[in-house]
Protein backbone atom coordinates (compact mmCIF):
# COMPACT_ATOMS: atom_id res chain seq x y z
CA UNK A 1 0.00 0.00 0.00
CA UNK A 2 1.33 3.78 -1.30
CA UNK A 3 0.44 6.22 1.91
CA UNK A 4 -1.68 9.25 0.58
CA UNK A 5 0.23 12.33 2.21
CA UNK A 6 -0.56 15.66 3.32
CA UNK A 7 1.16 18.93 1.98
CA UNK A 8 3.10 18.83 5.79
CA UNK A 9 3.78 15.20 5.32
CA UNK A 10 5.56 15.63 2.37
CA UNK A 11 7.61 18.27 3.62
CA UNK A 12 8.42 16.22 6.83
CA UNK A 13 9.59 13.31 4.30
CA UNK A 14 11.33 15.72 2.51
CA UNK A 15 13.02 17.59 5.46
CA UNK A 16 14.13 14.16 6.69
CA UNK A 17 15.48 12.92 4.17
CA UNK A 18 17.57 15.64 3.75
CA UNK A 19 18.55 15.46 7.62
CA UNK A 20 19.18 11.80 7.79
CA UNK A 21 20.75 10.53 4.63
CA UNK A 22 23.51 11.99 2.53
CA UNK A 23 21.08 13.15 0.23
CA UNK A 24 21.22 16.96 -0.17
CA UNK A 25 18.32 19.58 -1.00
CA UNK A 26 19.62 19.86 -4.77
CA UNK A 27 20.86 16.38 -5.30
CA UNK A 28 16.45 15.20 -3.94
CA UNK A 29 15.70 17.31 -6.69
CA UNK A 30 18.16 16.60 -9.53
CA UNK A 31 16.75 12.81 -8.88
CA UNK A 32 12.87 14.54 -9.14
CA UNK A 33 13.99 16.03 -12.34
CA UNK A 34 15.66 13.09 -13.75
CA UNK A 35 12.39 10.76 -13.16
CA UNK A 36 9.96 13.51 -14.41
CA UNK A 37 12.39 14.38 -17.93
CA UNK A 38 12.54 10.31 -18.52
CA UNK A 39 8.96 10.21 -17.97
CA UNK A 40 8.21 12.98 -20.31
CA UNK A 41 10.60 11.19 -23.22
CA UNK A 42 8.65 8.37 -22.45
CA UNK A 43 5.28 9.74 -23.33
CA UNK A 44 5.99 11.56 -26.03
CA UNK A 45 3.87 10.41 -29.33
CA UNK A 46 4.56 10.57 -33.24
CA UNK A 47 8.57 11.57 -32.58
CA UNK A 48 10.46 13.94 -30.62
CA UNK A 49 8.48 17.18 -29.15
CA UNK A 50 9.11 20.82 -28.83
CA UNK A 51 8.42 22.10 -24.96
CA UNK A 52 7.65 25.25 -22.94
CA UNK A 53 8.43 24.96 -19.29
CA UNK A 54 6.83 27.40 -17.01
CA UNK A 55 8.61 27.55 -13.13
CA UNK A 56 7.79 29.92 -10.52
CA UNK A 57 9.44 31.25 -7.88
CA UNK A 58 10.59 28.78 -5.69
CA UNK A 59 11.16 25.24 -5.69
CA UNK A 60 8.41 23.77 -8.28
CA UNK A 61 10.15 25.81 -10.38
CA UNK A 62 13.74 24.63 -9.63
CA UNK A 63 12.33 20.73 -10.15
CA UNK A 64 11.52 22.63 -13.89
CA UNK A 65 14.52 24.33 -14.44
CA UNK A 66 16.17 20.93 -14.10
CA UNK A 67 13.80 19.61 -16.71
CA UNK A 68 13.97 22.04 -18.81
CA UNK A 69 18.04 21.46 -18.08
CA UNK A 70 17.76 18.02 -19.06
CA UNK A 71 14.98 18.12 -22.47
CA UNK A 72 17.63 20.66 -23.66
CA UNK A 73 20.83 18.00 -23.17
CA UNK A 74 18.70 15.53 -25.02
CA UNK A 75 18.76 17.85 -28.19
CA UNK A 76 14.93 19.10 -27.37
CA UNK A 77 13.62 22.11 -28.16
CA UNK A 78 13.10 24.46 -24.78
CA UNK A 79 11.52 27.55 -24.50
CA UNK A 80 11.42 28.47 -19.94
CA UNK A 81 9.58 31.33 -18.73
CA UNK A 82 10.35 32.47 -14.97
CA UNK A 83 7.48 34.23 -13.27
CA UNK A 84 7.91 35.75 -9.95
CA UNK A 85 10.42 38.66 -8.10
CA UNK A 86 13.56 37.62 -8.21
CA UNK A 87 14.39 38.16 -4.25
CA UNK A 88 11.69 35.06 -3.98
CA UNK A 89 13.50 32.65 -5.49
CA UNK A 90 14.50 29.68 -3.58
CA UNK A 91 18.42 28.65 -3.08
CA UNK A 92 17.44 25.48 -5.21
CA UNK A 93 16.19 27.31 -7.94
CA UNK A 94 18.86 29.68 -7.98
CA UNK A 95 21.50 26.80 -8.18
CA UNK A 96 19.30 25.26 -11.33
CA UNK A 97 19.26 28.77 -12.93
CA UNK A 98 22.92 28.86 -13.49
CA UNK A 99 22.98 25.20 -14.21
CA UNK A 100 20.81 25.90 -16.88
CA UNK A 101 22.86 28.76 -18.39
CA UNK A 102 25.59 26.78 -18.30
CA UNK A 103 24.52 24.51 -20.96
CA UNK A 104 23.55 27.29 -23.78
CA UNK A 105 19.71 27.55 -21.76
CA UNK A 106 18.05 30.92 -22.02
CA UNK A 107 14.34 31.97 -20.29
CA UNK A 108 12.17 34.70 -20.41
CA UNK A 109 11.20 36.26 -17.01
CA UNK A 110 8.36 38.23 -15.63
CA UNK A 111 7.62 39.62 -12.32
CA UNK A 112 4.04 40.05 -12.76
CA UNK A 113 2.74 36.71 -13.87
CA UNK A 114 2.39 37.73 -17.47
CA UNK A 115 3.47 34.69 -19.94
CA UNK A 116 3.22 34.30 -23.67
CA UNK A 117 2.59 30.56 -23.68
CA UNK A 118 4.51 29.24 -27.15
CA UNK A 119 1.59 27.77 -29.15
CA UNK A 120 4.62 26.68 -31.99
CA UNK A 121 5.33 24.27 -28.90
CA UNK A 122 3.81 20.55 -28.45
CA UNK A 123 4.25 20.31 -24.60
CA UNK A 124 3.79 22.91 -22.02
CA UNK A 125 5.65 21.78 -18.30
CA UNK A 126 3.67 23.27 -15.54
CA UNK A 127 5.96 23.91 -12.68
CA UNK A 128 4.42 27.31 -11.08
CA UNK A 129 3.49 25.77 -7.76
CA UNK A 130 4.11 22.32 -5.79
CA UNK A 131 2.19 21.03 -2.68
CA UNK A 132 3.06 23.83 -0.71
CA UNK A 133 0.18 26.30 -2.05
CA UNK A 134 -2.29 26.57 0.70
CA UNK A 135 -3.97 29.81 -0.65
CA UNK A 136 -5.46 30.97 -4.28
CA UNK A 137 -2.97 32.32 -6.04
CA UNK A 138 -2.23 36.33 -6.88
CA UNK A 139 -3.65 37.77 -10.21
CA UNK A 140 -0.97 37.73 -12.33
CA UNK A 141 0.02 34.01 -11.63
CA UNK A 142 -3.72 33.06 -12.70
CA UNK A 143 -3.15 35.08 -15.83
CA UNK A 144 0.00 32.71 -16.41
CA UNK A 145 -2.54 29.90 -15.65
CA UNK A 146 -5.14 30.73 -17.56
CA UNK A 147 -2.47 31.15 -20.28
CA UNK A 148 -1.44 27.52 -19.84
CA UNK A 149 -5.52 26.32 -19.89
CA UNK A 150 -5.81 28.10 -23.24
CA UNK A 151 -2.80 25.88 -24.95
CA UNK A 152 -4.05 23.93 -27.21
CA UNK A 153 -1.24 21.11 -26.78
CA UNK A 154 -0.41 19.08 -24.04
CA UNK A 155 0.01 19.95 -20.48
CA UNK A 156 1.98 18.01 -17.74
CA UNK A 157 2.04 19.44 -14.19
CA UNK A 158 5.26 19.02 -12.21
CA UNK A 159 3.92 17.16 -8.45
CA UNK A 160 1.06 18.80 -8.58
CA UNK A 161 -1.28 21.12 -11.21
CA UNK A 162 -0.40 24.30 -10.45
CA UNK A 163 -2.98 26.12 -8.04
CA UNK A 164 -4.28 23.12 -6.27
CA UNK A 165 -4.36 22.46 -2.60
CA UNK A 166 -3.32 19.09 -1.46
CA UNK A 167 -5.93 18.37 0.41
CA UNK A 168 -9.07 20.19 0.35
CA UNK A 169 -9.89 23.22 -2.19
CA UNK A 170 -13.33 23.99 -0.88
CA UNK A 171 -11.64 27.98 -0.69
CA UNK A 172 -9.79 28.15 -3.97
CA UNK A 173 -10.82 29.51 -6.94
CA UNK A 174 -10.91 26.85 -9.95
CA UNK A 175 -10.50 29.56 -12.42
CA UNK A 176 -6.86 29.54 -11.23
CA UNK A 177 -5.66 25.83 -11.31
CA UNK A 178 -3.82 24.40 -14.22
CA UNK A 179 -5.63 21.96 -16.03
CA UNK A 180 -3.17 19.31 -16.94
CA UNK A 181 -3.26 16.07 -19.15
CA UNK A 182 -0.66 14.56 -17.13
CA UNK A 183 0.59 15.25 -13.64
CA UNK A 184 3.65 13.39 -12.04
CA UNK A 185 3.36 13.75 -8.75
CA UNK A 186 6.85 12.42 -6.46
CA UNK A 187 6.88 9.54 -4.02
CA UNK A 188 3.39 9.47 -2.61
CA UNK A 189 0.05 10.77 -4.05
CA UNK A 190 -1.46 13.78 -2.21
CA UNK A 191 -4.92 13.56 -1.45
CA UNK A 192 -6.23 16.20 -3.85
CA UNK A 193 -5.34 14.35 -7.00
CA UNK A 194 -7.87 11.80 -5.48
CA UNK A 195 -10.95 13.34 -5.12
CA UNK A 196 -13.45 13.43 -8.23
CA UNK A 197 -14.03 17.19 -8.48
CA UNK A 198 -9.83 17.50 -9.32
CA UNK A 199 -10.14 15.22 -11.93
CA UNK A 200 -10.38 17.59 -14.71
CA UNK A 201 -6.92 19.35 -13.19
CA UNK A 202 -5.13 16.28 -12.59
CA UNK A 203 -5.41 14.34 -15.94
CA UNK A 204 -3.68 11.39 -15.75
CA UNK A 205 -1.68 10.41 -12.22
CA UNK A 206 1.63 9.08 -12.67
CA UNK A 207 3.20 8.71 -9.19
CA UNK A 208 7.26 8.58 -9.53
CA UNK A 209 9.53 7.29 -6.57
CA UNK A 210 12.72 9.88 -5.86
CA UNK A 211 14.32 8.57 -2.92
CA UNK A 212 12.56 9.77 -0.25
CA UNK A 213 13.29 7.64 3.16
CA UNK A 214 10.30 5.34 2.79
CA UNK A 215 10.82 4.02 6.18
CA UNK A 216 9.78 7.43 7.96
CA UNK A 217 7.29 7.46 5.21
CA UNK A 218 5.51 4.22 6.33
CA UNK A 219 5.84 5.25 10.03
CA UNK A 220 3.60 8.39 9.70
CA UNK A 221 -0.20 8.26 10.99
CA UNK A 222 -1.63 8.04 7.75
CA UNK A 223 -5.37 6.77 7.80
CA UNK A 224 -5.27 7.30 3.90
CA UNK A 225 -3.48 4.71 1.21
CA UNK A 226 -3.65 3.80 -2.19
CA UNK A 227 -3.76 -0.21 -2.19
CA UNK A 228 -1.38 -2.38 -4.32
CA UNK A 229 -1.99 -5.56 -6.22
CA UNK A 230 0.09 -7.18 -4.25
CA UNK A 231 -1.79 -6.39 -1.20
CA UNK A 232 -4.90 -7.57 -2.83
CA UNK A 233 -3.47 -11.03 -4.35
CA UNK A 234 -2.93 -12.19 -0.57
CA UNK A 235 -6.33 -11.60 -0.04
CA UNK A 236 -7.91 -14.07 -2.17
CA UNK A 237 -9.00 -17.41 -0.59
CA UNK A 238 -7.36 -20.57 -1.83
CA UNK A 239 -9.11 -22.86 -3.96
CA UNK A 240 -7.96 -26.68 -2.26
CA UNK A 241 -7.90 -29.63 -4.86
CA UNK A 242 -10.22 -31.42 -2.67
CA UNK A 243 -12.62 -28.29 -2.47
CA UNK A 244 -16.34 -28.60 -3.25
CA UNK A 245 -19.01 -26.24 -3.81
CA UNK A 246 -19.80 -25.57 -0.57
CA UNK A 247 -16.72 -24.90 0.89
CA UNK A 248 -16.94 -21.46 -1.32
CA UNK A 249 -20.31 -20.33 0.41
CA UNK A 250 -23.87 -19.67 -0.74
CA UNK A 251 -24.51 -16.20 -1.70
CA UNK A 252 -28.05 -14.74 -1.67
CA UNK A 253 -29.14 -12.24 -4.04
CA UNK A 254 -32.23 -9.58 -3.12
CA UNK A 255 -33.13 -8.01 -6.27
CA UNK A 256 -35.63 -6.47 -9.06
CA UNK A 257 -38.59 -4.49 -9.18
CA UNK A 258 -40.63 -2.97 -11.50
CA UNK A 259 -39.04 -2.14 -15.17
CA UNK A 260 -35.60 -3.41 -13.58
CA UNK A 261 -35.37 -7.13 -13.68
CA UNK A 262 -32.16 -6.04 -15.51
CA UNK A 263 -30.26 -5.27 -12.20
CA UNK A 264 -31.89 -8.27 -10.67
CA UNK A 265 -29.80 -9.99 -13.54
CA UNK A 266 -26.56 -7.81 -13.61
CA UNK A 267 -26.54 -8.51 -9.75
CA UNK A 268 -26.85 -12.30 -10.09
CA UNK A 269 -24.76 -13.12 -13.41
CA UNK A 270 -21.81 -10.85 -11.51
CA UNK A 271 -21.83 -13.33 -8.34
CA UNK A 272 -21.83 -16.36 -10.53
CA UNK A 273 -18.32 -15.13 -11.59
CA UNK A 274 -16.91 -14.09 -7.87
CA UNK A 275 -16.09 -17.34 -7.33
CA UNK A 276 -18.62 -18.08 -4.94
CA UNK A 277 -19.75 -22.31 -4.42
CA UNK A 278 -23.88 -21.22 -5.00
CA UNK A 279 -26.15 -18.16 -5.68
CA UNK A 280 -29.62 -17.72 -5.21
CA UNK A 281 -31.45 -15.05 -6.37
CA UNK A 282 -35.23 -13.98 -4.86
CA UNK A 283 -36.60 -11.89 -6.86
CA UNK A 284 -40.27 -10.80 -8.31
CA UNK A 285 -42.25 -13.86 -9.66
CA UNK A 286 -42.18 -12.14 -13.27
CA UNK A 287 -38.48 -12.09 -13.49
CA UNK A 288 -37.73 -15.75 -12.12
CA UNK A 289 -38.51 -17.45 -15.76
CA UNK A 290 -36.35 -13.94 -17.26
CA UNK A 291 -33.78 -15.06 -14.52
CA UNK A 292 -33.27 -18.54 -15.19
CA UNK A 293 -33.05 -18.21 -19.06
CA UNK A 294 -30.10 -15.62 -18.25
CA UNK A 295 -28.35 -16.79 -15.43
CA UNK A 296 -28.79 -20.80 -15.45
CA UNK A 297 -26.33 -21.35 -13.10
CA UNK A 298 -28.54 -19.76 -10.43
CA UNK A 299 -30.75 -21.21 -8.15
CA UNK A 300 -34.15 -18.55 -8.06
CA UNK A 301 -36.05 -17.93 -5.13
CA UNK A 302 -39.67 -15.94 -6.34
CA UNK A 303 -41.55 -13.83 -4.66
CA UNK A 304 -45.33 -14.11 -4.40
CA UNK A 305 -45.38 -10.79 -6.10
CA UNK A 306 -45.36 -10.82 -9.73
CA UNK A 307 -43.41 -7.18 -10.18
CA UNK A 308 -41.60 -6.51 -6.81
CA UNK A 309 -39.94 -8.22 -3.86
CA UNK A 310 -42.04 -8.25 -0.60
CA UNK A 311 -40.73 -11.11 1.47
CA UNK A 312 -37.34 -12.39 2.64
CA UNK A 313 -36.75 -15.90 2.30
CA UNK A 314 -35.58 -18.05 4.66
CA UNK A 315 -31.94 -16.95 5.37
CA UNK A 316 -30.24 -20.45 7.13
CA UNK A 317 -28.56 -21.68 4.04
CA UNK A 318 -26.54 -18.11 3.06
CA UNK A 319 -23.74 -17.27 4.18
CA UNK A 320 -23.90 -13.39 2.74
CA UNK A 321 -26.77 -11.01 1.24
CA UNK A 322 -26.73 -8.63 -1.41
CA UNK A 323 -29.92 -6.01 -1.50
CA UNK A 324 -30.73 -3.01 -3.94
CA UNK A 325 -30.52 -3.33 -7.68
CA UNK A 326 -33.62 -2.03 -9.09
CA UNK A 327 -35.49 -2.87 -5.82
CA UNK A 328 -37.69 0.15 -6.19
CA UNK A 329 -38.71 2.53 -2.62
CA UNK A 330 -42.05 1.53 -2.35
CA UNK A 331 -44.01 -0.29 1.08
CA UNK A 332 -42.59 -3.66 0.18
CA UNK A 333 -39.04 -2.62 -0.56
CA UNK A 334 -39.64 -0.62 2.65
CA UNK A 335 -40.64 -3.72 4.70
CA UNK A 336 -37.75 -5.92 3.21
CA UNK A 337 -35.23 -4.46 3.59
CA UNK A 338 -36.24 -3.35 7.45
CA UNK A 339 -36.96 -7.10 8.19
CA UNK A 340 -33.52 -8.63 6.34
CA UNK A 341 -31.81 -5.93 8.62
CA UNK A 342 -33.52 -7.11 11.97
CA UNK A 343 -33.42 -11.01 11.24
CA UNK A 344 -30.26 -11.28 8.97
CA UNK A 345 -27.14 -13.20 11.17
CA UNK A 346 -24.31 -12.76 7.97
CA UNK A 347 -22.56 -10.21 5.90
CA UNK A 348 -25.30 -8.11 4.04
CA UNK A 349 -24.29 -5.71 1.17
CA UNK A 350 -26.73 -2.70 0.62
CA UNK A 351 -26.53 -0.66 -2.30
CA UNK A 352 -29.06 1.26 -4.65
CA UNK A 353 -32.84 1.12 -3.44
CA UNK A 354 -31.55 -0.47 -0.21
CA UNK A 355 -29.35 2.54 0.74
CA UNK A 356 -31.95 4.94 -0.41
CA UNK A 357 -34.54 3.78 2.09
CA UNK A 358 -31.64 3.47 4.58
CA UNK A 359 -31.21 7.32 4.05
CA UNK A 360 -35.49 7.89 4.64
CA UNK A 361 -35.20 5.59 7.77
CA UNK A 362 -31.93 6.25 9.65
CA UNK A 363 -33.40 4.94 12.53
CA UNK A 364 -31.88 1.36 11.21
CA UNK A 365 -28.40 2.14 11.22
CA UNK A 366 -28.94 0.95 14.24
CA UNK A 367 -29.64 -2.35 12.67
CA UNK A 368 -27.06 -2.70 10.55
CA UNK A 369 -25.24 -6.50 11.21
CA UNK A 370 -21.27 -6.55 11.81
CA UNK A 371 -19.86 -7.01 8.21
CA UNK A 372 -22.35 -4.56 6.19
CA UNK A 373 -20.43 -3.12 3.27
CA UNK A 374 -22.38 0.07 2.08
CA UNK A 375 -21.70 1.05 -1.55
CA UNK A 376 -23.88 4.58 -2.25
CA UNK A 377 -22.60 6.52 -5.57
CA UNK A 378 -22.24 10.22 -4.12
CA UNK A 379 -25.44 11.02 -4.85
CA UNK A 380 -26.89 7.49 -2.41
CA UNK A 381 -24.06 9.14 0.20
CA UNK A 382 -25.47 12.40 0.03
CA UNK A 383 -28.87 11.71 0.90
CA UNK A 384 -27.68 9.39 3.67
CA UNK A 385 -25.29 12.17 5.32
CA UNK A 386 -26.55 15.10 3.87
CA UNK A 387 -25.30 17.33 0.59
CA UNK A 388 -21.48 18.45 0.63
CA UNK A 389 -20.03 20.80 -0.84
CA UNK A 390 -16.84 18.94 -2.00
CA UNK A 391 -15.41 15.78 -2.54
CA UNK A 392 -13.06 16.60 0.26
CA UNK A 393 -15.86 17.10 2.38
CA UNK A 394 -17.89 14.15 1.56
CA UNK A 395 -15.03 11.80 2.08
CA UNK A 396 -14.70 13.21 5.83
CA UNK A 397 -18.74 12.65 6.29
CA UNK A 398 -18.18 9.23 5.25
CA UNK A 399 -15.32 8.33 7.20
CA UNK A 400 -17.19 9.82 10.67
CA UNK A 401 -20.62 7.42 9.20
CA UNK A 402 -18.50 4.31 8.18
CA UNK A 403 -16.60 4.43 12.00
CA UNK A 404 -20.52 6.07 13.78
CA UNK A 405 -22.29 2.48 11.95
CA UNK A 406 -19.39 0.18 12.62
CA UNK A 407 -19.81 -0.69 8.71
CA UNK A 408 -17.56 -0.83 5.79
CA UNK A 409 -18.47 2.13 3.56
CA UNK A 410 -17.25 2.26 -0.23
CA UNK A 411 -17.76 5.40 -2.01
CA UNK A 412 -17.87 4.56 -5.36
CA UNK A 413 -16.35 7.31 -8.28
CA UNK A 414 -12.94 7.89 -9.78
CA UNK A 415 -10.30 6.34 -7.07
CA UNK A 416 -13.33 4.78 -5.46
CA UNK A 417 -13.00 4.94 -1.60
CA UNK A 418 -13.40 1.52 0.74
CA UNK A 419 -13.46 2.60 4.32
CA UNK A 420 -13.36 0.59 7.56
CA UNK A 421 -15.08 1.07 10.84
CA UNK A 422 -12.20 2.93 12.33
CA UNK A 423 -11.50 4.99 9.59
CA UNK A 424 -9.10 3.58 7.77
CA UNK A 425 -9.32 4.76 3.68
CA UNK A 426 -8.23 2.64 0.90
CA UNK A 427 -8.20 4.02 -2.51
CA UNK A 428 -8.69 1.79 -5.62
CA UNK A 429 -6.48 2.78 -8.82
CA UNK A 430 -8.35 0.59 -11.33
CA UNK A 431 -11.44 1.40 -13.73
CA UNK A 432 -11.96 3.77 -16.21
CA UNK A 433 -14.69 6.16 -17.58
CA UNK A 434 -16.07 3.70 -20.16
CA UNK A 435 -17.81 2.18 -17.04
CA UNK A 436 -20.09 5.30 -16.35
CA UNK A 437 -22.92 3.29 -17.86
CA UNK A 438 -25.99 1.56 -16.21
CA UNK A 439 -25.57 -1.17 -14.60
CA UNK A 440 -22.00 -1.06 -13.22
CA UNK A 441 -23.24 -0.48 -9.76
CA UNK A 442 -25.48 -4.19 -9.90
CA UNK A 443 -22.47 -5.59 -10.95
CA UNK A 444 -20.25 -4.50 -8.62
CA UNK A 445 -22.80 -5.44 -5.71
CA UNK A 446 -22.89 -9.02 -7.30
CA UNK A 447 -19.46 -9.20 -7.17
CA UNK A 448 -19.12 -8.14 -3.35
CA UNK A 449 -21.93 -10.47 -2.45
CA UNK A 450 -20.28 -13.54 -3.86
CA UNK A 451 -16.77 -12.67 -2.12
CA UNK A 452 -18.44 -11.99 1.02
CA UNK A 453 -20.07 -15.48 0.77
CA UNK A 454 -16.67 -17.25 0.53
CA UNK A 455 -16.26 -15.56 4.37
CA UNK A 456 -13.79 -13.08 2.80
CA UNK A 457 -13.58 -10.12 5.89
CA UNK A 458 -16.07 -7.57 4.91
CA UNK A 459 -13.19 -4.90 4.59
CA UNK A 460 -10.80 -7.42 2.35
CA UNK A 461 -13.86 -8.40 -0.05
CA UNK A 462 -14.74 -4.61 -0.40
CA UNK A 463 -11.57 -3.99 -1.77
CA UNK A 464 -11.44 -7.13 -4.03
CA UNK A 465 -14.35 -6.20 -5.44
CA UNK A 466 -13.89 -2.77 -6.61
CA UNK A 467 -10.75 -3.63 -7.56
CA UNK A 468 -11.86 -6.75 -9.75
CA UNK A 469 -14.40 -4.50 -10.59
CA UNK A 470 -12.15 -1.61 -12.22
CA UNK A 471 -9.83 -3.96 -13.58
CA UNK A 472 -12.40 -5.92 -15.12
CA UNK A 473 -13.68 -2.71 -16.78
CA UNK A 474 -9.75 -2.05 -17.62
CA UNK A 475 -9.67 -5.17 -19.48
CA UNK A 476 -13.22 -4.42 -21.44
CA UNK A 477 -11.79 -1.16 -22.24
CA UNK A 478 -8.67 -2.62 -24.08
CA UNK A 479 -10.74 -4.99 -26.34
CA UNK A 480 -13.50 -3.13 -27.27
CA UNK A 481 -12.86 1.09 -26.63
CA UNK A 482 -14.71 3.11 -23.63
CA UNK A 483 -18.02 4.05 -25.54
CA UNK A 484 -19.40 1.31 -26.93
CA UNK A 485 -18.47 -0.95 -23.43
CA UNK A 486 -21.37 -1.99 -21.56
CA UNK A 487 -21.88 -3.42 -17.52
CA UNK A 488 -22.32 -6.80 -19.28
CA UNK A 489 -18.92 -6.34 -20.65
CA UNK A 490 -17.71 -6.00 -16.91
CA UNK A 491 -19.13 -8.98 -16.25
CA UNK A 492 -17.94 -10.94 -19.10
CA UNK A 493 -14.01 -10.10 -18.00
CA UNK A 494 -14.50 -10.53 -14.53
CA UNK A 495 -12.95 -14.12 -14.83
CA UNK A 496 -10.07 -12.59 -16.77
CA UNK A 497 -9.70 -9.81 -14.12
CA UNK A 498 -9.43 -12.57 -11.23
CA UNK A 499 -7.24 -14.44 -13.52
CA UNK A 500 -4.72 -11.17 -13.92
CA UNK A 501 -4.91 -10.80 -9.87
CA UNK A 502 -3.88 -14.51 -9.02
CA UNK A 503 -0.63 -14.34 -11.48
């Protein structure tokens, strides 16, 4: 797991560093500019490319001095521009500035922010501002950011996208943050390039290791990570030669309502393919015949109601419940899901329908059985917790419910966020925007429900599945492109996506 830092984090990592290895201040960010410049070669497309690196005053802009430094001694065009007063600059940056003359490198400078952006050029390097930035910037270095928006190339931020806080942004201005396509960040992501709402500044997150002393690192009190695969793999039960189908539990399945049997069947086709020994699914006595045609595999539990669930079935043979897809809000949804809570003695996942009624009863939070994994969309969380204002904010309100309820929250979005009942956060890394489509959601409960019913921990199966989850979307990506990509398609790679995990 990859700690998620705070701006004073990273400077503590930094400072120490510094203080307890023979690493020096300049030589920590000659190796930061060496990783960044090979990552830059690396991504360039279609031959070599022509850059404009823009550094401010202190040591962002050294880290892009040394870039620009670098592109220039691998026969690249460079074209720097210096913003800031000159009695501002950092030590660092000063050192990089005369490094740079010294191998035939000339900038432009401006006091005031003002920066003629070189549209002949194919890359612009943001290095204004690093994680240190805890206040919206001046005018004239939003004029030089608004300069860099307008580009019509690309645009990689240096650590962080110029302008943006490290944590939360809820008072900064998003009229002056840079917008990059790329930003390589050093060591350890920072918590901002996270959250949803900085998606559009942050592009995509490359996370390059410079040397910091990792063992200080991994001693901090850091209730945020980003998990590794390696972390996961360990986490997936053995299959035994002598296994049968009961060792891998029975999962049950508590889905459909009116004009959604389709969840009922995204739900029940993605817990076939968890893994799992059996799955039932009870759903309304219209979709069984729908059901069985689909999902053969499945054993199907109907309800006396033809077009919605109004009973729970006996519960003695499960050993985990899924509720929610396409359940519907209405008096029988109502009374299921308030009568699975009270009588329910296993691991119950609640998403969709289920969480909505959760958030017009909160009375039966109360309720909620050790092992409940939670898996509300923002909007589901919102209505639960009440509206925030940022994704910053949200994340804190779910933390405080997931360790309140005793329950393992995931907040599903970009970097989807598992959380455990004492407020530890786990960020997933895989998925991809082609799965913004209907359906993902069933299929993701599905696939909790089955890993919870092989008596996974509630915590460990929440982040199997939403990993398994994004990487299964990952792999339907590849083959068939973002657009056309459907939540069947998730479901169809889900064997591929454990298959990937276990080698």
């Amino acid at each position: 797991m990859l700690p998620v830092l705070s701006a004073e984090q990273m400077r503590a990592a930094d400072a120490h560093t510094i203080s307890h290895t023979p690493v020096a201040s300049i030589d920590l960010m000659e190796h930061a500019a060496r990783v960044c410049t090979d990552r830059l070669l690396a991504i360039e497309q279609g031959g070599r490319k022509d850059y404009s690196v823009v550094a401010g005053p202190g040591n962002n802009g050294g880290d892009g001095l040394a870039i620009a430094r670098m592109l220039h001694e691998s026969g690249r065009q460079v074209r720097v521009h210096l913003i800031g007063p000159a009695e501002k600059r950092s030590a660092d940056l000063r050192t990089n500035i005369d490094r740079y003359r010294s191998v035939g490198g000339e900038f432009l400078e401006s006091e005031d922010g003002s920066v003629a952006v070189d549209e002949g050029c194919d890359i612009v390097v943001d290095a204004l501002f690093g994680t240190g930035l805890d206040r919206p910037v001046s005018r004239g270095y939003k004029d030089a950011i608004q300069r860099i928006n307008a580009f019509h190339g690309r645009v990689v931020s240096v650590d962080m996208p110029s302008g943006l806080f490290a944590e939360d942004n809820a008072k900064n201005d998003p009229q002056a943050i840079v917008k990059a396509d790329v930003t390589l960040t050093f060591e350890c992501p920072k918590l901002a390039l996270l959250l949803p709402e900085n998606g559009a500044f942050v592009g995509m997150l490359n996370i390059l290791p410079i040397g910091l002393d990792r063992t200080f690192i991994d001693g901090l009190n850091v209730p945020f990570q980003l998990i590794g695969t390696d972390d996961l793999r360990s986490m997936l039960p053995e299959r035994p030669l002598s296994a049968h189908k009961g060792h891998f539990g029975h999962a049950l399945v508590i889905a459909g309502g009116p004009g959604m049997f389709g969840a009922a069947i995204m739900a029940t086709r993605s817990a076939l393919r968890s893994g799992v020994g059996l799955v039932t699914a009870h759903v309304p006595g219209a979709c069984a015949p729908v059901l069985h045609g689909c999902a053969p595999e499945a054993m199907v539990s109907s309800d006396p109601e033809e077009n919605e669930v109004s009973a729970v079935p006996k519960l003695t043979a499960f050993t985990a419940v899924g509720i929610g897809p396409g359940l519907g809000r209405g008096k029988s949804a109502e009374h299921v899901v308030k009568a699975l809570l009270q009588t329910v003695q296993v691991p119950v996942v609640m998403d969709a329908d289920a969480l909505n009624l959760l958030a017009e009863n909160p009375t039966w939070t109360a309720f909620l059985p050790t092992d409940t994994v939670l898996t509300p969309h923002p909007g589901e969380f919102d209505r639960m917790a009440g509206k925030s204002v940022t994704g910053y904010d949200r994340l804190m309100k779910a933390r405080e419910w997931a360790m309140k309820s005793r329950s393992v929250l995931v907040l599903k979005g970009a970097y989807t966020a598992v959380i455990d009942p004492i407020g530890r956060v786990l960020f997933n890394d895989t998925g991809n925007p082609g799965m913004a489509k209907g359906g993902s959601g069933d299929v993701l409960t599905g696939l909790l429900t089955g890993l919870l019913a092989q008596r996974i921990p509630a915590f460990s199966a929440a982040l199997l599945a939403v990993h398994l989850h994004g990487l299964a979307g990952d792999l339907a990506a590849e083959e068939m492109g973002m657009d056309g990509m459907t939540a069947g398609d998730l479901v169809h790679h889900l064997p591929h996506a454990l298959q990937k995990l276990r080698s």
